[in-house]
PDB file of N, CA and C in Angstrom:
ATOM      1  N   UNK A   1      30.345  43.885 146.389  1.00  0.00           N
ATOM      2  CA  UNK A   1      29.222  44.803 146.383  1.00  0.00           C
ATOM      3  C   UNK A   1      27.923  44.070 146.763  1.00  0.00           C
ATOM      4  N   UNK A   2      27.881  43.082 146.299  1.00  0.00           N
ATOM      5  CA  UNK A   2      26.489  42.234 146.447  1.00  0.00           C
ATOM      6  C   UNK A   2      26.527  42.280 148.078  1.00  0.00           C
ATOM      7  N   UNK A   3      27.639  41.341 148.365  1.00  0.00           N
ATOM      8  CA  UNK A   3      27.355  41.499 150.076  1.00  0.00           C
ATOM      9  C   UNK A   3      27.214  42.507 150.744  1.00  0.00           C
ATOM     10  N   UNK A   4      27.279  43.477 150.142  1.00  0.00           N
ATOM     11  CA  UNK A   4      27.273  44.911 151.063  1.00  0.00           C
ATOM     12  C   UNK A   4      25.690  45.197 151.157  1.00  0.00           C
ATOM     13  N   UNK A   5      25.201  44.791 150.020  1.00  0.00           N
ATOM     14  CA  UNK A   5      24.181  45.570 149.919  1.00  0.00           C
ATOM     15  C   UNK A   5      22.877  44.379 149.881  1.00  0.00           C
ATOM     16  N   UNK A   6      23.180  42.860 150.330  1.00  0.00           N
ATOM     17  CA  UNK A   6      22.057  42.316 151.195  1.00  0.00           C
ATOM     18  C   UNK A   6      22.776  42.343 152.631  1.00  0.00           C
ATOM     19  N   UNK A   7      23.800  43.316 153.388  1.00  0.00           N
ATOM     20  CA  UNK A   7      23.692  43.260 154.584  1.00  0.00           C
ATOM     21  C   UNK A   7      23.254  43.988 155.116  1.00  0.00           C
ATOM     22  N   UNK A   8      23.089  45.294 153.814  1.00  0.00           N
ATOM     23  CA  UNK A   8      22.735  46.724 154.393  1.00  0.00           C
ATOM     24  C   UNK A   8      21.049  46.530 154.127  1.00  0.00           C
ATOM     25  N   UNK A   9      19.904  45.671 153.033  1.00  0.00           N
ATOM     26  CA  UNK A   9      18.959  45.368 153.124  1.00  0.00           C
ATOM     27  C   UNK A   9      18.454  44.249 153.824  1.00  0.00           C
ATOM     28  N   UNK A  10      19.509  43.560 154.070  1.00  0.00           N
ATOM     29  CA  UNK A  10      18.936  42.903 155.542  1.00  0.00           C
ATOM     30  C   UNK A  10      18.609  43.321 156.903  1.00  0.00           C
ATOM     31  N   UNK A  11      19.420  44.294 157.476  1.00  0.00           N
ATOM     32  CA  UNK A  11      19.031  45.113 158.395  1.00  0.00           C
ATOM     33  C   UNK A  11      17.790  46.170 158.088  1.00  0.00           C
ATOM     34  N   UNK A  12      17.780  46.970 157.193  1.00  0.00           N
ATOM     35  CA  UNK A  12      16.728  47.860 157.094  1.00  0.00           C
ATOM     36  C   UNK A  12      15.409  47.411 157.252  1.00  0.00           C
ATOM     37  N   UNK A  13      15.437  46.148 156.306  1.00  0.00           N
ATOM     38  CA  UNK A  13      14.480  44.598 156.011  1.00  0.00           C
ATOM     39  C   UNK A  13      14.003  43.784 156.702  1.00  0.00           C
ATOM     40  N   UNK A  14      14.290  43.471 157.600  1.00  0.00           N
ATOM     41  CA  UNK A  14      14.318  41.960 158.368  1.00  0.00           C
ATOM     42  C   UNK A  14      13.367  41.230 158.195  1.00  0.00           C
ATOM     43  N   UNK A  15      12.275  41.631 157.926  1.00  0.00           N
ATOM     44  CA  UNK A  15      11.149  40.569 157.180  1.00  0.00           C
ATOM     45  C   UNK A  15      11.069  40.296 155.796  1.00  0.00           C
ATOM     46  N   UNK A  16      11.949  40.888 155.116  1.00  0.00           N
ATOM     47  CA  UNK A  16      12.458  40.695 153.618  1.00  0.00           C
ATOM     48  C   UNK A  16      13.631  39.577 153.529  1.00  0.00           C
ATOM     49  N   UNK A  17      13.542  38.305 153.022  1.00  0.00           N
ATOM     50  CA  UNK A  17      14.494  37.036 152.489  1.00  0.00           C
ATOM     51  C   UNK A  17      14.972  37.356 151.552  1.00  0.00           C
ATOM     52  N   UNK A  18      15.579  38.165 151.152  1.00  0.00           N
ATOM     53  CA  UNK A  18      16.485  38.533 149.986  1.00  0.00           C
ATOM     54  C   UNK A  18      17.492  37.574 149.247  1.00  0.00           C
ATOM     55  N   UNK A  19      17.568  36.718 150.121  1.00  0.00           N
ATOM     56  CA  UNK A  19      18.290  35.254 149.194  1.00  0.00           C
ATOM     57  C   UNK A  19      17.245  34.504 148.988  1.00  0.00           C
ATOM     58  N   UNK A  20      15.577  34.363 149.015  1.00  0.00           N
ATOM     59  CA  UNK A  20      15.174  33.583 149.143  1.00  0.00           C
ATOM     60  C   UNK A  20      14.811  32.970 147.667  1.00  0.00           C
ATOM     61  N   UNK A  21      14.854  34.059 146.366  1.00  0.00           N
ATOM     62  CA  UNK A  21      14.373  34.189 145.226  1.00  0.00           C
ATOM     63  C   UNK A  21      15.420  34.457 144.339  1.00  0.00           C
ATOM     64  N   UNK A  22      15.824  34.760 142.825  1.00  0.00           N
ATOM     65  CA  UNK A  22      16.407  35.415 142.144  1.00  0.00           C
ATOM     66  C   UNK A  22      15.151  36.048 141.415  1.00  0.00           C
ATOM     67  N   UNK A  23      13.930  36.166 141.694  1.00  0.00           N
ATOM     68  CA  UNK A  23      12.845  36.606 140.884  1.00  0.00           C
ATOM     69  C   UNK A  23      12.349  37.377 142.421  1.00  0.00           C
ATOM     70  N   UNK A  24      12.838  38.372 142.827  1.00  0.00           N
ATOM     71  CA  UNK A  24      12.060  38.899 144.059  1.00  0.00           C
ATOM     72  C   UNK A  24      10.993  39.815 143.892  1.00  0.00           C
ATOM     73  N   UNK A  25      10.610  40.567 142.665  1.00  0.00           N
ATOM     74  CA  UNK A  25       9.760  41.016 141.804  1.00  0.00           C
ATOM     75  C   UNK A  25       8.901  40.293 141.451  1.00  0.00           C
ATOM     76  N   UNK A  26       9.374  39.349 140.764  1.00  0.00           N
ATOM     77  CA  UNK A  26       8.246  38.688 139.716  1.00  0.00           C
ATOM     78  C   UNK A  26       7.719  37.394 141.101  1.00  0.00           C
ATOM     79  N   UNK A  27       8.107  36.943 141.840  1.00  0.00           N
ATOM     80  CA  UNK A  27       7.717  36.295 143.086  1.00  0.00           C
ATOM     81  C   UNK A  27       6.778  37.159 143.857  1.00  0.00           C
ATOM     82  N   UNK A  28       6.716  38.345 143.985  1.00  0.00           N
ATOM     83  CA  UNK A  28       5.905  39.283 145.061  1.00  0.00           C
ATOM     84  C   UNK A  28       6.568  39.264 145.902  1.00  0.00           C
ATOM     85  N   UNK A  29       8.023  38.964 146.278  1.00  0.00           N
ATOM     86  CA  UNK A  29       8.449  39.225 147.232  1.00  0.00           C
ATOM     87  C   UNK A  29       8.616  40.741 147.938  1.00  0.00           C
ATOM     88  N   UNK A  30       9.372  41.199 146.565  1.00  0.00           N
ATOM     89  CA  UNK A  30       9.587  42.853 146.825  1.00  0.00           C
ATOM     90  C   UNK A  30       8.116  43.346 146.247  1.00  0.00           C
ATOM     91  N   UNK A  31       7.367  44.656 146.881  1.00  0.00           N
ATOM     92  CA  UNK A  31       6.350  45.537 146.293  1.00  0.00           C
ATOM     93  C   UNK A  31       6.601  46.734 146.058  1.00  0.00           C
ATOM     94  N   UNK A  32       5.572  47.491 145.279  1.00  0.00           N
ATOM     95  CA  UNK A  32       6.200  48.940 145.195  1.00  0.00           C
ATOM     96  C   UNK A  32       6.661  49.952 146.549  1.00  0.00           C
ATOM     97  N   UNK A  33       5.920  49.002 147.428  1.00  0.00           N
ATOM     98  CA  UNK A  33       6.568  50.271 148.552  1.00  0.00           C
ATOM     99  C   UNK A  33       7.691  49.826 148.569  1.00  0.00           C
ATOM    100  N   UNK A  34       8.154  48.207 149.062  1.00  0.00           N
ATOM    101  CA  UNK A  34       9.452  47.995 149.921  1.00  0.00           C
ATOM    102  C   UNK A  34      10.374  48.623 148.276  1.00  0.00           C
ATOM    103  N   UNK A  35      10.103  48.349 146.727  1.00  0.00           N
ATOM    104  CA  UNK A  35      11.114  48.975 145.555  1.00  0.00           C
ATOM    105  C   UNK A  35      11.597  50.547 146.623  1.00  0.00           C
ATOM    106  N   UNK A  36      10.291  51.179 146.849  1.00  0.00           N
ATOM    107  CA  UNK A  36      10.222  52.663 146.969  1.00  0.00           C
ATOM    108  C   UNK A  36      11.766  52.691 148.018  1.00  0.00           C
ATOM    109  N   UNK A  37      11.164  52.203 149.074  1.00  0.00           N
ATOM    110  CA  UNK A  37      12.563  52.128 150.412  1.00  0.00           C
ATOM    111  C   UNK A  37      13.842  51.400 150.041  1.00  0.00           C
ATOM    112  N   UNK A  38      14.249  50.602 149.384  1.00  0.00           N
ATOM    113  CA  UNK A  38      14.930  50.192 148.765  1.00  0.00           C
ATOM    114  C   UNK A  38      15.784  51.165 148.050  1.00  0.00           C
ATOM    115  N   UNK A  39      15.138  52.360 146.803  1.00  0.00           N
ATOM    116  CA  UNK A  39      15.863  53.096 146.343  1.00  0.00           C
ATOM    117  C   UNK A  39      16.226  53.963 147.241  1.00  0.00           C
ATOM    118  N   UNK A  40      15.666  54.612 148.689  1.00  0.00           N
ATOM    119  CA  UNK A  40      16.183  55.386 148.892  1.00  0.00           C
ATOM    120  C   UNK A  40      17.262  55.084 150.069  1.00  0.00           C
ATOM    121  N   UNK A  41      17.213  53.760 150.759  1.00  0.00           N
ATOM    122  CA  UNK A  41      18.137  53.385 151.103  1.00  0.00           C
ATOM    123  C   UNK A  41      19.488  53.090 150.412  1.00  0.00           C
ATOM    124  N   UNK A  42      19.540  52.563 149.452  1.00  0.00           N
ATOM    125  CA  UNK A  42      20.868  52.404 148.305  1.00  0.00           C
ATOM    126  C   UNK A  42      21.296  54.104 147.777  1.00  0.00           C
ATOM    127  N   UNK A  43      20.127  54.801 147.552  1.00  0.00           N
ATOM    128  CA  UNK A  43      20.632  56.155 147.814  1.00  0.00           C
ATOM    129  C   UNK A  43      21.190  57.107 148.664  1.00  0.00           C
ATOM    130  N   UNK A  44      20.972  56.871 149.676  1.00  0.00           N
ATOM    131  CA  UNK A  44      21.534  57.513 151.107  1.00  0.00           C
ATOM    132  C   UNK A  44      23.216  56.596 151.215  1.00  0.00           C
ATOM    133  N   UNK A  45      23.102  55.435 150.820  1.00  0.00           N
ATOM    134  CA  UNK A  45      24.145  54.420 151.105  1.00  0.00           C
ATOM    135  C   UNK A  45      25.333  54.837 150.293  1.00  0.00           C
ATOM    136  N   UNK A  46      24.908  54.663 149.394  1.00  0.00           N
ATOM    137  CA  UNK A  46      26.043  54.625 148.231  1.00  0.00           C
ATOM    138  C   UNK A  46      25.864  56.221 147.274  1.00  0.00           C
ATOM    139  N   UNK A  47      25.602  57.107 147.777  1.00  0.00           N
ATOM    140  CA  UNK A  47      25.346  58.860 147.371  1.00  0.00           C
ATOM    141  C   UNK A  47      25.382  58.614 145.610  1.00  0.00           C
ATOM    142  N   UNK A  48      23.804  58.049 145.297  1.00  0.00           N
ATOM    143  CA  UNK A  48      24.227  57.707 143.997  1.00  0.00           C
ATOM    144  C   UNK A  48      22.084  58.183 143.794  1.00  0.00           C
ATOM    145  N   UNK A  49      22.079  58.620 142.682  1.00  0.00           N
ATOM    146  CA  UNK A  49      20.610  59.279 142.255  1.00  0.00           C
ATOM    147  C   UNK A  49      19.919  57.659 141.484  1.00  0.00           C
ATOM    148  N   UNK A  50      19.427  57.192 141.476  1.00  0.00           N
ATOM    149  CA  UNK A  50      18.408  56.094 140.916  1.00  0.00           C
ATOM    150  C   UNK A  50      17.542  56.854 140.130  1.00  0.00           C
ATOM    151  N   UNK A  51      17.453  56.876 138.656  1.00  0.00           N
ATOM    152  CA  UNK A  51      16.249  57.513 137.339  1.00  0.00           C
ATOM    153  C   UNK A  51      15.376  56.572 137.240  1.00  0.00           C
ATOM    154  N   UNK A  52      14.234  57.424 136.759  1.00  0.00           N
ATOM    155  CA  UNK A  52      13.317  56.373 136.130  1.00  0.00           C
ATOM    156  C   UNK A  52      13.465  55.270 135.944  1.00  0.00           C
ATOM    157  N   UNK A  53      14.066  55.258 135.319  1.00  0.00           N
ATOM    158  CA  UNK A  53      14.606  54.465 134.018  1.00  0.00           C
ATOM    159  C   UNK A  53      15.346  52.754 134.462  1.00  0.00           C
ATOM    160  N   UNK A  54      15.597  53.620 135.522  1.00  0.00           N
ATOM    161  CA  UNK A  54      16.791  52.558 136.314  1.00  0.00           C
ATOM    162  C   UNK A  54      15.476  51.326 136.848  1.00  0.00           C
ATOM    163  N   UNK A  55      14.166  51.617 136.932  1.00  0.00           N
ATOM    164  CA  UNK A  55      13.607  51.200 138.383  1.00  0.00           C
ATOM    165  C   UNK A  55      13.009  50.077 137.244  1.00  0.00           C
ATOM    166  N   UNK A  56      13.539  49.006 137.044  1.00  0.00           N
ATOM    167  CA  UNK A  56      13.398  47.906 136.193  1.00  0.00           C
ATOM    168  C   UNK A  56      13.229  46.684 137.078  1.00  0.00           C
ATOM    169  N   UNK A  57      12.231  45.643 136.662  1.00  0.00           N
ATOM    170  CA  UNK A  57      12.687  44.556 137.525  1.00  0.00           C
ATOM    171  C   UNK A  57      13.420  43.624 137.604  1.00  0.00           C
ATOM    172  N   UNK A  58      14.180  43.863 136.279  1.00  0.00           N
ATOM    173  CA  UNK A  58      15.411  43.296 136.427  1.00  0.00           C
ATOM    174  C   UNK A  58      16.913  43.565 137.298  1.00  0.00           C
ATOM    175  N   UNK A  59      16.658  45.146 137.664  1.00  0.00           N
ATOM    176  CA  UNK A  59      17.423  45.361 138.380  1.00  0.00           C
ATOM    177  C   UNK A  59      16.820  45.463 139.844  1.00  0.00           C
ATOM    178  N   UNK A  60      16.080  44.790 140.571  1.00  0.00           N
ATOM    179  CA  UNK A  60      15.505  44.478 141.726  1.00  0.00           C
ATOM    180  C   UNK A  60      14.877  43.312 141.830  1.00  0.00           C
ATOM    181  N   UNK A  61      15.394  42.259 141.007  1.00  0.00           N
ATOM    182  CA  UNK A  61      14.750  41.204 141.345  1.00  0.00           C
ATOM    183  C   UNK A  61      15.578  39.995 142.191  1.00  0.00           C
ATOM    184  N   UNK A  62      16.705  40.850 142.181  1.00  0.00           N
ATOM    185  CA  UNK A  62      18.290  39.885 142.807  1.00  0.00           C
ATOM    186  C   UNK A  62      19.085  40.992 143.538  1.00  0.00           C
ATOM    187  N   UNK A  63      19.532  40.442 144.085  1.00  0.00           N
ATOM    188  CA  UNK A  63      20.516  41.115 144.675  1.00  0.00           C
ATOM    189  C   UNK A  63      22.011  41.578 143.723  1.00  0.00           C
ATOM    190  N   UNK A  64      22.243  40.469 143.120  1.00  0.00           N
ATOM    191  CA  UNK A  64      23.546  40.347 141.949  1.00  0.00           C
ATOM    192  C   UNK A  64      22.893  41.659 141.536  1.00  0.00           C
ATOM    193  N   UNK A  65      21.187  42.008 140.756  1.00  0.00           N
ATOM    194  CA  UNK A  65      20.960  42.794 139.635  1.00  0.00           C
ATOM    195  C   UNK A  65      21.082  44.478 140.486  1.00  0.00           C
ATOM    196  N   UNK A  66      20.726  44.366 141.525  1.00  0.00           N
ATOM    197  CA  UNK A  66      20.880  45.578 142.587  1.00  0.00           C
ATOM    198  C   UNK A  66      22.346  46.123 142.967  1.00  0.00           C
ATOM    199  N   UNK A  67      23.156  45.170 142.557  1.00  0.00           N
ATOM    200  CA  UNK A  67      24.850  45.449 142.775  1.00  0.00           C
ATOM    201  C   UNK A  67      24.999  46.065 141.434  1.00  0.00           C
ATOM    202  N   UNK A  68      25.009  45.055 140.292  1.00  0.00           N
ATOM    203  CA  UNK A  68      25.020  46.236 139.041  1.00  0.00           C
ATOM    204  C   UNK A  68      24.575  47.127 138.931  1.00  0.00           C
ATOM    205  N   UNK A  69      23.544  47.362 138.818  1.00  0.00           N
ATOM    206  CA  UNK A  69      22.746  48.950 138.732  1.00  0.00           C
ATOM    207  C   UNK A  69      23.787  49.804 139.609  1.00  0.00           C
ATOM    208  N   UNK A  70      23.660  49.828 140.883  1.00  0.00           N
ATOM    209  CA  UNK A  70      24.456  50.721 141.788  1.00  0.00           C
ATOM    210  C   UNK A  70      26.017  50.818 141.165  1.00  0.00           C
ATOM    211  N   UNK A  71      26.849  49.678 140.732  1.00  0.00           N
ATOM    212  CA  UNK A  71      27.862  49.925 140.476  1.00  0.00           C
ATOM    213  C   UNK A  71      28.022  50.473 139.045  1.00  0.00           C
ATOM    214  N   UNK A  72      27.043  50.229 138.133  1.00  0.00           N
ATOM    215  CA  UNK A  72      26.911  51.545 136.895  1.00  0.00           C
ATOM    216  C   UNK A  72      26.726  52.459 137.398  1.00  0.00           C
ATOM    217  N   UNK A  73      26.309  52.973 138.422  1.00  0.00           N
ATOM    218  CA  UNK A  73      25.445  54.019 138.645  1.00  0.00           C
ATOM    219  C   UNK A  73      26.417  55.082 139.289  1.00  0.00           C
ATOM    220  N   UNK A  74      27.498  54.307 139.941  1.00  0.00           N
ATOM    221  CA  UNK A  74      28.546  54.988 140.419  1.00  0.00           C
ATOM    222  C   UNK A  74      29.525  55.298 139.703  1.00  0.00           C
ATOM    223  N   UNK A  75      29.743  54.560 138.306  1.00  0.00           N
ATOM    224  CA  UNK A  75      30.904  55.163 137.389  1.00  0.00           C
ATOM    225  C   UNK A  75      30.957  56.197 136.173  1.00  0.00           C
TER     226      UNK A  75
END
């Protein structure tokens, strides 16, 4: 899952290093816009709704934490 989903935010991304951090949040790497495109790309991807609740920076600060979320999110 992880690889799926920095190959599918690497393309959307390309000026986003998504391996470059495990803190891509707390680094400034990711901002609220690119969070914003992010959810709705993993949403269109994987036909899965992202809550409030979900939009943590722990679950966007890695890629590993972006595979979990989605794969709770799907079961």
């Amino acid at each position: 899952m992880e690889e799926k989903i920095l190959n599918l935010l690497s393309e959307e991304y390309p000026d986003i290093d998504f391996t470059a951090s495990e803190h891509l949040v707390d680094d400034g790497i990711l901002d609220s816009v690119s969070i914003t495109g992010i959810v709705a790309t993993l949403t269109m991807e994987f036909g899965i709704t992202i809550p409030y609740e979900e939009l943590d920076e722990d679950n966007f600060n890695s890629i590993a934490g972006l595979a979990r979320m989605v794969e709770k999110l799907q079961a």
